[in-house]
Each structure stands twice: as structure tokens, then as C-alpha cells.
PDB file of N, CA and C in Angstrom:
ATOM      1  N   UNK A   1      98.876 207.899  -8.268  1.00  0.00           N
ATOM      2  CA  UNK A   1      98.495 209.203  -8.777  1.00  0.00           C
ATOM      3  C   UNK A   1      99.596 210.206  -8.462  1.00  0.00           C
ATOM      4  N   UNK A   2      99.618 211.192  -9.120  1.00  0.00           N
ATOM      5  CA  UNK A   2     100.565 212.538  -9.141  1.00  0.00           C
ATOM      6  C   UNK A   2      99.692 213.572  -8.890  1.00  0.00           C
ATOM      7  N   UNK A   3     100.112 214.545  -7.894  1.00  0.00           N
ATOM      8  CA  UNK A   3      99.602 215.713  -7.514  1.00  0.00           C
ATOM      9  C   UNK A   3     100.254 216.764  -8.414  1.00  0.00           C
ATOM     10  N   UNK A   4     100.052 217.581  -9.017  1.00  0.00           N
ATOM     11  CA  UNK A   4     100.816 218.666  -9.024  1.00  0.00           C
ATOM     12  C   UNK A   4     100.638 220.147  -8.790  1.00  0.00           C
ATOM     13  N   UNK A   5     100.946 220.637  -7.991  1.00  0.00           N
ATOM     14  CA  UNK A   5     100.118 221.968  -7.482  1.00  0.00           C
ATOM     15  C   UNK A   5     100.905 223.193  -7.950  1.00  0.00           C
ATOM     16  N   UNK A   6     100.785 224.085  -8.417  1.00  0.00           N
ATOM     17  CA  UNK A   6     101.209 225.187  -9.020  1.00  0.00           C
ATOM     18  C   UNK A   6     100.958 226.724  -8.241  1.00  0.00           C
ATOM     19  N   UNK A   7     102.290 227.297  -7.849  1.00  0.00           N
ATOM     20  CA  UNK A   7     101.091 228.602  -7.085  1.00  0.00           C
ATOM     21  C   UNK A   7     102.364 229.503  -8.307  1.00  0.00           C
ATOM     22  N   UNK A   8     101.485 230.848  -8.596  1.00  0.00           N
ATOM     23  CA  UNK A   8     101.907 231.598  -9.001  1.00  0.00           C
ATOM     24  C   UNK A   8     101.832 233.082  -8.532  1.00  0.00           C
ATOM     25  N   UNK A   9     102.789 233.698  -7.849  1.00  0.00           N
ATOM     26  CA  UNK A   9     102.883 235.377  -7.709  1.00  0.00           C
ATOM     27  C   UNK A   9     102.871 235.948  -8.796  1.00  0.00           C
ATOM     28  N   UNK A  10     102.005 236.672  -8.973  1.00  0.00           N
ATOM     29  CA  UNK A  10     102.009 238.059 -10.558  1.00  0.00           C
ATOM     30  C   UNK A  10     102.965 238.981  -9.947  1.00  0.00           C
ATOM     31  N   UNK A  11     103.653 239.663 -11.155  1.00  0.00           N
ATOM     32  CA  UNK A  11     104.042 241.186 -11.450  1.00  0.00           C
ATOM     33  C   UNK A  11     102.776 241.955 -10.992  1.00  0.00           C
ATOM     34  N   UNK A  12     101.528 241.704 -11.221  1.00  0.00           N
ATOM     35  CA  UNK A  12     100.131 242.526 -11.454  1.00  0.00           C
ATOM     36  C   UNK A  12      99.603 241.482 -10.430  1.00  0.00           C
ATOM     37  N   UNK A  13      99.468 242.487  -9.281  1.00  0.00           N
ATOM     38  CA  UNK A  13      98.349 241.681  -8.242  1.00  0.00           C
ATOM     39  C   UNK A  13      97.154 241.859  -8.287  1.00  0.00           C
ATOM     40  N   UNK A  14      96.522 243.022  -9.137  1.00  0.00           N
ATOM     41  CA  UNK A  14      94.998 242.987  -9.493  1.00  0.00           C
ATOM     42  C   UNK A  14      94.401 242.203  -9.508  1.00  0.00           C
ATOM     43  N   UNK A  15      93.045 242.482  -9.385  1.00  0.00           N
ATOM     44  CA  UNK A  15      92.016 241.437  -9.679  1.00  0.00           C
ATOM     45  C   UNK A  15      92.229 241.179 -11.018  1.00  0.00           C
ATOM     46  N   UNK A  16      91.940 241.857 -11.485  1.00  0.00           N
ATOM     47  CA  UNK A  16      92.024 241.434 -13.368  1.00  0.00           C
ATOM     48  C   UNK A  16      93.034 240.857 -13.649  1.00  0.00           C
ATOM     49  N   UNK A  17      93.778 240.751 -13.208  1.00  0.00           N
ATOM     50  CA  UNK A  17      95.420 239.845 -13.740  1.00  0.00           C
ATOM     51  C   UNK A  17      95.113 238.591 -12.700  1.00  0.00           C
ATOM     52  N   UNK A  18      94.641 238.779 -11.563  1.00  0.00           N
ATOM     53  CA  UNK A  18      94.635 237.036 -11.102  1.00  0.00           C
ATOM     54  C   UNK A  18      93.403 236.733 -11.859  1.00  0.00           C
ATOM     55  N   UNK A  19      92.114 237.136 -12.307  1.00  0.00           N
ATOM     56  CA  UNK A  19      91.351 236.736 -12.661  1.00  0.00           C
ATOM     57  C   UNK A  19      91.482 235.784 -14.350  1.00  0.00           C
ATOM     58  N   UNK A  20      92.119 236.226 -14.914  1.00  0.00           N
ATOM     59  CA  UNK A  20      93.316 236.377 -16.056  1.00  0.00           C
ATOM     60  C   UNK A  20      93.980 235.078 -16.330  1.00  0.00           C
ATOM     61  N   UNK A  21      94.436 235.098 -15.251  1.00  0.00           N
ATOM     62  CA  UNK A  21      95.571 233.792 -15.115  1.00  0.00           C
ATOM     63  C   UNK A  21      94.698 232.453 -14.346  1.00  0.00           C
ATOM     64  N   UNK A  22      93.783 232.829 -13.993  1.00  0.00           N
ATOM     65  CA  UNK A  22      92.629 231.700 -13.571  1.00  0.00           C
ATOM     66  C   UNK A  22      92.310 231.454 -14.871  1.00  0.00           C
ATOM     67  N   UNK A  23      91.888 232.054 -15.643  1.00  0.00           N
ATOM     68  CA  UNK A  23      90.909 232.071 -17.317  1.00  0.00           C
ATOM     69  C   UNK A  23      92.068 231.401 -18.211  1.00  0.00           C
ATOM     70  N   UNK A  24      93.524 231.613 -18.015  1.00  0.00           N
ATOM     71  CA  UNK A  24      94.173 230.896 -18.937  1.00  0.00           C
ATOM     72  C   UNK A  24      94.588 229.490 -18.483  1.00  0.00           C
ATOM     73  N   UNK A  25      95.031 229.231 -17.452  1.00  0.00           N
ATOM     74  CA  UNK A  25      94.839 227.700 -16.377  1.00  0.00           C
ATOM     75  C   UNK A  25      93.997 226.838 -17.180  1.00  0.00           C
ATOM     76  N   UNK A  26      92.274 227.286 -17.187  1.00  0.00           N
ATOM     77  CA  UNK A  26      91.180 226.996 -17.143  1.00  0.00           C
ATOM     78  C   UNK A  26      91.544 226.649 -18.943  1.00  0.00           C
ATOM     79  N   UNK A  27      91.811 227.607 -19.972  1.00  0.00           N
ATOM     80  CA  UNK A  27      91.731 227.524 -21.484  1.00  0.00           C
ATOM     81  C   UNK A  27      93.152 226.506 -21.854  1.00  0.00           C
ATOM     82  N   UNK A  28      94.043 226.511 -21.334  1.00  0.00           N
ATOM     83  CA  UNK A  28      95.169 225.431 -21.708  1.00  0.00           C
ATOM     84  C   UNK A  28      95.171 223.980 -20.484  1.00  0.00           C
ATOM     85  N   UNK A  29      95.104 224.338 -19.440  1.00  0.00           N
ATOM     86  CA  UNK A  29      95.862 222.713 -18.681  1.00  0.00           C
ATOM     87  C   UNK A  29      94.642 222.338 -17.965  1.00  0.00           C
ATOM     88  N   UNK A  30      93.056 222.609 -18.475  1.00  0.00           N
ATOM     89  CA  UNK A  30      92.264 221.522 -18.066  1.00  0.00           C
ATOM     90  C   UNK A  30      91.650 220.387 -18.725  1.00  0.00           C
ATOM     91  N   UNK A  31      92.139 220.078 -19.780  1.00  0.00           N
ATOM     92  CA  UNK A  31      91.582 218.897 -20.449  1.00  0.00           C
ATOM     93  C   UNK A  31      92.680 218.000 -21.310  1.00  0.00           C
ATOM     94  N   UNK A  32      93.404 217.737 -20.124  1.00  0.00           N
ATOM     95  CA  UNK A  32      94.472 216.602 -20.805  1.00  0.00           C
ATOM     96  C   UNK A  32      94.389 215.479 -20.081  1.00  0.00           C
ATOM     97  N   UNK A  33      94.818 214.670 -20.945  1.00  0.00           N
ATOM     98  CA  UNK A  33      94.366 213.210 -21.000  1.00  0.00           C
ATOM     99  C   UNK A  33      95.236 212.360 -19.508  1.00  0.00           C
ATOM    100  N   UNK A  34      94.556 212.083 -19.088  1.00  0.00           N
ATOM    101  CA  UNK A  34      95.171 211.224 -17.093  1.00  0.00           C
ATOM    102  C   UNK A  34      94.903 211.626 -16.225  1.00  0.00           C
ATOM    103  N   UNK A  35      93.946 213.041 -16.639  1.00  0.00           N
ATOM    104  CA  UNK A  35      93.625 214.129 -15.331  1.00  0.00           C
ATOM    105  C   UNK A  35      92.366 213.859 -14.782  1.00  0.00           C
ATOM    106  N   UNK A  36      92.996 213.826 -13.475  1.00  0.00           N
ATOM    107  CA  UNK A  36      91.449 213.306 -12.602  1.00  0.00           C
ATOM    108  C   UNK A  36      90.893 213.814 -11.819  1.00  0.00           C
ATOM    109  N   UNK A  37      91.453 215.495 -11.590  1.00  0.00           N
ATOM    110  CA  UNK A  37      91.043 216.395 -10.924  1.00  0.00           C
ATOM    111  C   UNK A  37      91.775 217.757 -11.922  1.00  0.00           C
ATOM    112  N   UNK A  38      91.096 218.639 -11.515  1.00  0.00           N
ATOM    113  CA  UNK A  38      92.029 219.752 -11.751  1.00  0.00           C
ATOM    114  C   UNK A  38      91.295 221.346 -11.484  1.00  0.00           C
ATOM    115  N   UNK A  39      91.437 222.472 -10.843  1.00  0.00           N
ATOM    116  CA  UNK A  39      91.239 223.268 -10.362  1.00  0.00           C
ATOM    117  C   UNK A  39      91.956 224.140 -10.436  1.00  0.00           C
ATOM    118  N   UNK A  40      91.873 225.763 -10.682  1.00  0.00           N
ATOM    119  CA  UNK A  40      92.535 226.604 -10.073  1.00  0.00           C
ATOM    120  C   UNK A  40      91.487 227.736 -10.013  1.00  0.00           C
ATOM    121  N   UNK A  41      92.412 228.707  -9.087  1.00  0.00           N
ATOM    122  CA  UNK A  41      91.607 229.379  -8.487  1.00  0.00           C
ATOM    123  C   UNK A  41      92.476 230.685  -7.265  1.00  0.00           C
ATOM    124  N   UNK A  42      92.111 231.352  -6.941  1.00  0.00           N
ATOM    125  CA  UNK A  42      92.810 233.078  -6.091  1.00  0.00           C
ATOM    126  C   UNK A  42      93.115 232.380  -4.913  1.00  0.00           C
ATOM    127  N   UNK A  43      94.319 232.445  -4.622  1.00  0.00           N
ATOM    128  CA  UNK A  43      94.721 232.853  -3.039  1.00  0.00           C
ATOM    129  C   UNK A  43      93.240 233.325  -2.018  1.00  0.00           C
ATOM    130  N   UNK A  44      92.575 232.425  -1.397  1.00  0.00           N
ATOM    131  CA  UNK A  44      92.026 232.413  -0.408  1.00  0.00           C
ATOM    132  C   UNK A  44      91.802 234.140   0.729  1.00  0.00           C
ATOM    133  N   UNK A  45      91.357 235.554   0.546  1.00  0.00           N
ATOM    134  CA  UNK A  45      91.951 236.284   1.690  1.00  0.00           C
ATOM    135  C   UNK A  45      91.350 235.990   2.777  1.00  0.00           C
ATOM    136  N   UNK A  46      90.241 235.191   2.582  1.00  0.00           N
ATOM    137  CA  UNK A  46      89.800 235.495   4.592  1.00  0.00           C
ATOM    138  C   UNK A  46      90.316 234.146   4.984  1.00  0.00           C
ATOM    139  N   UNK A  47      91.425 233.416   4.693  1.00  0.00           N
ATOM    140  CA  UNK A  47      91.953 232.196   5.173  1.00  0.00           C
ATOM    141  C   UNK A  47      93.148 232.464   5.701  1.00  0.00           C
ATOM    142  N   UNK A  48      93.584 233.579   6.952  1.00  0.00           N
ATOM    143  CA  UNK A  48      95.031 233.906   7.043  1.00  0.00           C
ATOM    144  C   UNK A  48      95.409 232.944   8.791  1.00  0.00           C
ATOM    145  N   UNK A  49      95.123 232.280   8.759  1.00  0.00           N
ATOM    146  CA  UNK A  49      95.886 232.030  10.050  1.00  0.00           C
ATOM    147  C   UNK A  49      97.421 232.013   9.687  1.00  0.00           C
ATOM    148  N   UNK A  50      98.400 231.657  11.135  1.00  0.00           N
ATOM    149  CA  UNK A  50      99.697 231.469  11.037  1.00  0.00           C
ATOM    150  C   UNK A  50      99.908 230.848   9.889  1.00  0.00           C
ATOM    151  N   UNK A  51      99.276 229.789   9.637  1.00  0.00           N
ATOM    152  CA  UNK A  51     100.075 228.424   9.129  1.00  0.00           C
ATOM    153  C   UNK A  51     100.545 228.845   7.632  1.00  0.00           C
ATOM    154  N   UNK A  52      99.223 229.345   7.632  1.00  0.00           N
ATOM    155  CA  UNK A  52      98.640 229.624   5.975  1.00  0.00           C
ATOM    156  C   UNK A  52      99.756 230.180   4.927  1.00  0.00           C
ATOM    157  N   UNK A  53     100.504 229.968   4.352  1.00  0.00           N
ATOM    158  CA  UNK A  53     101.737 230.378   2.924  1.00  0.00           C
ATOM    159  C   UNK A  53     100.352 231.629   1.669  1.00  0.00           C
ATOM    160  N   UNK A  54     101.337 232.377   2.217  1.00  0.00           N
ATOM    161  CA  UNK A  54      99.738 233.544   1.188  1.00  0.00           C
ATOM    162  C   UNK A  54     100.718 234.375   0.428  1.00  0.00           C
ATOM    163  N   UNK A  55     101.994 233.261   0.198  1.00  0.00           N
ATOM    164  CA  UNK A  55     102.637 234.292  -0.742  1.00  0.00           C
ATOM    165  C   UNK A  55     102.526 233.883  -2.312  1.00  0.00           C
ATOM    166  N   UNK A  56     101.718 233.837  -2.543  1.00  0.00           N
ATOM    167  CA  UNK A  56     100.869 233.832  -4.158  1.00  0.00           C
ATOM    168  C   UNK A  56      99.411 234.771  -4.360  1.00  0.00           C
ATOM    169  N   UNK A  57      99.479 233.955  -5.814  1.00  0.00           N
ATOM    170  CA  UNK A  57      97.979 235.069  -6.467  1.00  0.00           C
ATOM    171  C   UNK A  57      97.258 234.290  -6.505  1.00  0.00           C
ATOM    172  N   UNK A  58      97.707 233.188  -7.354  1.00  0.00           N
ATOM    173  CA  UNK A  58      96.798 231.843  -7.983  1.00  0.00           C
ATOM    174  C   UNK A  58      97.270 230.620  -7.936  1.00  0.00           C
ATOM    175  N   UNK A  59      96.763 229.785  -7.407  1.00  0.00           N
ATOM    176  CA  UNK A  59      97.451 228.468  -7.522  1.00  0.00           C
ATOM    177  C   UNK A  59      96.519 227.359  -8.621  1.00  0.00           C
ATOM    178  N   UNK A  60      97.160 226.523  -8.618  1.00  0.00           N
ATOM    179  CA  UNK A  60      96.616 225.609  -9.963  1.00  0.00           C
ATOM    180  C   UNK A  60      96.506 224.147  -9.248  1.00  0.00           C
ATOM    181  N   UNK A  61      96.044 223.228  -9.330  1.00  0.00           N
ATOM    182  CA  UNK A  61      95.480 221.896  -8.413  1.00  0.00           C
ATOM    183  C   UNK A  61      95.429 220.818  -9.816  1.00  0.00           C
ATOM    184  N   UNK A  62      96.421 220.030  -9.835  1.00  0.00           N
ATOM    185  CA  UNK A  62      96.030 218.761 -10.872  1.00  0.00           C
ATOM    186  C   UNK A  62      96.780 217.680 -10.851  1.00  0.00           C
ATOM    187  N   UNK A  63      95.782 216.704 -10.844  1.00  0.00           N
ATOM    188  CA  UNK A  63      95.773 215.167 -10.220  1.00  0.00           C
ATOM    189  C   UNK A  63      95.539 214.751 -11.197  1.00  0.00           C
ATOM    190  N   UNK A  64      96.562 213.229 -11.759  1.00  0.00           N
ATOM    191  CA  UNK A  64      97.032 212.487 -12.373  1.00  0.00           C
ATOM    192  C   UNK A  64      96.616 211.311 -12.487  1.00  0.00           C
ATOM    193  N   UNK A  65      96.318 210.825 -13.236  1.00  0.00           N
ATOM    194  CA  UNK A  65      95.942 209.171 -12.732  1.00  0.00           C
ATOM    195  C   UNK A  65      97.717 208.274 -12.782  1.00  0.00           C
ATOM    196  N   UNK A  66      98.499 208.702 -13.778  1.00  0.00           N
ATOM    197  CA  UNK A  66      99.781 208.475 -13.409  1.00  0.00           C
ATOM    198  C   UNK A  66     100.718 209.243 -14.053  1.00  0.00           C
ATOM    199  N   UNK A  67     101.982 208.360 -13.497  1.00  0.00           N
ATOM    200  CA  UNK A  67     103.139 209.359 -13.480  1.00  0.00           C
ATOM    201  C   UNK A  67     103.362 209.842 -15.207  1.00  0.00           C
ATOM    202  N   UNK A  68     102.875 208.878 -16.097  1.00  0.00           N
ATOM    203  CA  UNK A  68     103.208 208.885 -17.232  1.00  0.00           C
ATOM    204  C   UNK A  68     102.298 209.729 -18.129  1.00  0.00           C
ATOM    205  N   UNK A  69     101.015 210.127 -17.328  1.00  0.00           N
ATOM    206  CA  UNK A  69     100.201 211.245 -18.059  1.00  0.00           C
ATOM    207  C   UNK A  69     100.487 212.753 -17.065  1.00  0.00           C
ATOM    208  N   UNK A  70     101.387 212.586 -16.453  1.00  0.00           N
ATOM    209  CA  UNK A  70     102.037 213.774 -15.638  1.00  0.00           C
ATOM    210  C   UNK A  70     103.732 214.156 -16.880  1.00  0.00           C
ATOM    211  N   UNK A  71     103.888 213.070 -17.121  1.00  0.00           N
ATOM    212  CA  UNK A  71     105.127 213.311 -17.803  1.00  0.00           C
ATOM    213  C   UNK A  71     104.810 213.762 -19.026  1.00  0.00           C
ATOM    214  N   UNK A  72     103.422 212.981 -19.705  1.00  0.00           N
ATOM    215  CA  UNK A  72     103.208 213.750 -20.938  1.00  0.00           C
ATOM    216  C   UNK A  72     102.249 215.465 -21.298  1.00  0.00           C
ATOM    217  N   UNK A  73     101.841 215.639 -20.119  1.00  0.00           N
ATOM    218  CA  UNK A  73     101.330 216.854 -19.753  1.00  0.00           C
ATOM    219  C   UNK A  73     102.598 217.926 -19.788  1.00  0.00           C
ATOM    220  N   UNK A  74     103.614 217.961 -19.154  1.00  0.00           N
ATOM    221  CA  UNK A  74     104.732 218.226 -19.189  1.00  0.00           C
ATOM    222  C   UNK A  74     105.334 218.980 -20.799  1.00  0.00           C
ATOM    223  N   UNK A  75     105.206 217.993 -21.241  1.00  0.00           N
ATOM    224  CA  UNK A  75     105.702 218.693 -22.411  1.00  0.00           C
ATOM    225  C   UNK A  75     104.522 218.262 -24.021  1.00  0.00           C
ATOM    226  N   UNK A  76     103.105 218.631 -23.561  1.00  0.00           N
ATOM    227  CA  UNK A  76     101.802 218.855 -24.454  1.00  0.00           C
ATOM    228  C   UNK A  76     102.337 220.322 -24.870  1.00  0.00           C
ATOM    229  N   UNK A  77     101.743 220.425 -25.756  1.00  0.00           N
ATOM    230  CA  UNK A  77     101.548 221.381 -27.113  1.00  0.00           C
ATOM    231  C   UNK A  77     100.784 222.919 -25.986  1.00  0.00           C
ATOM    232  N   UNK A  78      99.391 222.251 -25.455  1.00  0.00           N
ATOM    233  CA  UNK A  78      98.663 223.176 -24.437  1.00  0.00           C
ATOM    234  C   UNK A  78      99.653 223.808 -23.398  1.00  0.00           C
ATOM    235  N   UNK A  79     100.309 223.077 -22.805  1.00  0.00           N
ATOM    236  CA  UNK A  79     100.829 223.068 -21.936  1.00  0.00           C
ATOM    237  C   UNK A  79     102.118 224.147 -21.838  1.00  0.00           C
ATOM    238  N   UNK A  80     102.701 224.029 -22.987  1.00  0.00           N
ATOM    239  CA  UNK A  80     103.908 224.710 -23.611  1.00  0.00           C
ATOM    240  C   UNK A  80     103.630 226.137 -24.101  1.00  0.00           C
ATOM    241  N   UNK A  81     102.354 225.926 -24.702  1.00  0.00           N
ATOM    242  CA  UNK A  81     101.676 227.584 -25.377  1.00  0.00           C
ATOM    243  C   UNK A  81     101.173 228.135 -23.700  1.00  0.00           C
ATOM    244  N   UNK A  82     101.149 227.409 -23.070  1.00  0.00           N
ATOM    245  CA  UNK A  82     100.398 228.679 -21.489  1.00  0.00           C
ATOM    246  C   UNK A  82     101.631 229.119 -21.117  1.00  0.00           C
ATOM    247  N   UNK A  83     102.773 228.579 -21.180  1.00  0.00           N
ATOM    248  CA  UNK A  83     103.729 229.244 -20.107  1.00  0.00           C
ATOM    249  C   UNK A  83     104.043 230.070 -21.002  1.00  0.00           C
ATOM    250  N   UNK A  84     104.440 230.046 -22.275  1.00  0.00           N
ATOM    251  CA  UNK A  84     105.066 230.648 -23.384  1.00  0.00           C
ATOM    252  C   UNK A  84     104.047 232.223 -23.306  1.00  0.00           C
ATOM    253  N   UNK A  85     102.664 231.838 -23.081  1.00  0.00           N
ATOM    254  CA  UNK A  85     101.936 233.239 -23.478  1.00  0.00           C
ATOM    255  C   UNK A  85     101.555 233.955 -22.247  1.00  0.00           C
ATOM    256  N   UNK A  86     102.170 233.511 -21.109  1.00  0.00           N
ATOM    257  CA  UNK A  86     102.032 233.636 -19.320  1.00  0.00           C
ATOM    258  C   UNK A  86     103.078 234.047 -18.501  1.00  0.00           C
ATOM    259  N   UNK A  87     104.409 233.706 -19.163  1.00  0.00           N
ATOM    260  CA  UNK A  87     105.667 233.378 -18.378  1.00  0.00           C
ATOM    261  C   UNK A  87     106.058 234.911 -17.955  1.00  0.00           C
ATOM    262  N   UNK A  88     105.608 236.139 -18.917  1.00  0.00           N
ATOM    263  CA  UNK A  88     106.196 237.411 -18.714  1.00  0.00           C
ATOM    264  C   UNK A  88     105.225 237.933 -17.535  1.00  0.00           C
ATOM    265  N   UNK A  89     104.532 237.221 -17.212  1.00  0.00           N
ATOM    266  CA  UNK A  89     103.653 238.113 -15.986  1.00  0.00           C
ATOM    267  C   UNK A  89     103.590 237.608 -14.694  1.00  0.00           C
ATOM    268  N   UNK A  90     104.828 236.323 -14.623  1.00  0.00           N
ATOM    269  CA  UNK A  90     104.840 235.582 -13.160  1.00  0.00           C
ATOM    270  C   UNK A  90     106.113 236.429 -12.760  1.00  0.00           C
ATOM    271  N   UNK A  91     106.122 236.547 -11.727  1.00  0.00           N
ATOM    272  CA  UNK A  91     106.992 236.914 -10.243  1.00  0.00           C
ATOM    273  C   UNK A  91     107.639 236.122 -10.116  1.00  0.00           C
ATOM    274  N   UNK A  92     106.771 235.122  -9.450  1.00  0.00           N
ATOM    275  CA  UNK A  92     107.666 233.862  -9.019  1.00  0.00           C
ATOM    276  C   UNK A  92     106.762 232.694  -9.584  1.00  0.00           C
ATOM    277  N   UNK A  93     107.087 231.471  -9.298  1.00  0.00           N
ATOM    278  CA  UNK A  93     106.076 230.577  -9.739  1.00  0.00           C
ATOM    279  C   UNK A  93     106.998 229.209  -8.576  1.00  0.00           C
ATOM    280  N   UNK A  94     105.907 228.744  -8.252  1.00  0.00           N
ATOM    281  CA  UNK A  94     106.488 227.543  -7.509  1.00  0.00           C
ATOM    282  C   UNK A  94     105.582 225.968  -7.384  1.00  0.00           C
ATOM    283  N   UNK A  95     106.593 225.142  -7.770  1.00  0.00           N
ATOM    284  CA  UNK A  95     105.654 224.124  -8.248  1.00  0.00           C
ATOM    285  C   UNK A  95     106.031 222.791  -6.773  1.00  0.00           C
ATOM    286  N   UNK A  96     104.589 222.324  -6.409  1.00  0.00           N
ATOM    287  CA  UNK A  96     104.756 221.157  -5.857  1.00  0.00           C
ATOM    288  C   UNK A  96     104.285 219.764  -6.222  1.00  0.00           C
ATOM    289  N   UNK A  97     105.258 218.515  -6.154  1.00  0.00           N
ATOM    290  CA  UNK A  97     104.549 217.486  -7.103  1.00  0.00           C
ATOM    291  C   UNK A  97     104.523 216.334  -6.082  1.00  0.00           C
ATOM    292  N   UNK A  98     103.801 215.633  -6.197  1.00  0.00           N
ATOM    293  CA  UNK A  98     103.800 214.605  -5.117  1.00  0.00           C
ATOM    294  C   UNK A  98     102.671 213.173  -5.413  1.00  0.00           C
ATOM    295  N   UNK A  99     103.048 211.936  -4.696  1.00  0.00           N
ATOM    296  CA  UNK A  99     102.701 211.052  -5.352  1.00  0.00           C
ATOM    297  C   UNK A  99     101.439 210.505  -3.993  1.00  0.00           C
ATOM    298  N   UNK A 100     100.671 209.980  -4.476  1.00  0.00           N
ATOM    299  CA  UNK A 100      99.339 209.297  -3.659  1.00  0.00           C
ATOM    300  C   UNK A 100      98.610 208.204  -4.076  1.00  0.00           C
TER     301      UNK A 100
END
């Protein structure tokens, strides 16, 4: 399986803009084909210990059944229209991918 975890910092830290970017997550990259989990959802606030990385808004959670429906997720039609209609309102965006 492939993890791939997505956190994104907004330009717009509002509620309505993370709420926003949860709602578009949710309308493009949850129903593609190999996915065996998938979630997103706000930066956690009452979760601050040391450890905790709280430099995002929203992160995104999606598990693969393999590498090859990770590769074709990648470059889906869905997939391509979220960043395309999203990309002007990230800060930063940082992606982690990992295998299990």
C-alpha cells in the first residue's frame, strides 16, 4: 500500500477557506479507484504538544491499495481539476508518501 498525506497552509486561514478546501478534497480526490482509505480534515487546535508540526490548515489522508493506483491518481482528470481550481489559495503545500 501507498500512503499519501497532503498538508496544506492557505493564503486565507479562516474558517471558511479551511472549511472550503476540506469540501473540495472531499468533491475531487475521494472516489478513485485503489483507494482504501481517504480523509481530510483541519489542523487539530487542542492537539499542541511539542511534537506536534501545526504548520498547516488542512491535511488530506489517502491510502492506496498500490503503487500503480497511486500513480494513476496522480495524473486523473479529478485530480488535475482540484489543484488547477485550488492551487491559487495554497501557501505552501507539502506532500508525504510512503509505503506499508
Amino acid at each position: 500500500m501507498i500512503v499519501h498525506n497532503v498538508y496544506f497552509t492557505l493564503n486565507d486561514p479562516s474558517e471558511s477557506a479551511k472549511d472550503h478546501m476540506v469540501q473540495e478534497c472531499n468533491k475531487y480526490l475521494k472516489n478513485h479507484p485503489g483507494v482504501t482509505f481517504f480523509a481530510a480534515g483541519k489542523c487539530e487546535e487542542e492537539l499542541a504538544r511539542p511534537v506536534n508540526d501545526r504548520m498547516y490548515h488542512v491535511a488530506l489522508h489517502v491510502v492506496f491499495d498500490t503503487r500503480q493506483a497511486h500513480d494513476d491518481y496522480q495524473v486523473a482528470e479529478a485530480h488535475l481539476r482540484f489543484i488547477d481550481d485550488n492551487k491559487a489559495s495554497w501557501k505552501q503545500v507539502r506532500v508525504f508518501d510512503s509505503n506499508c
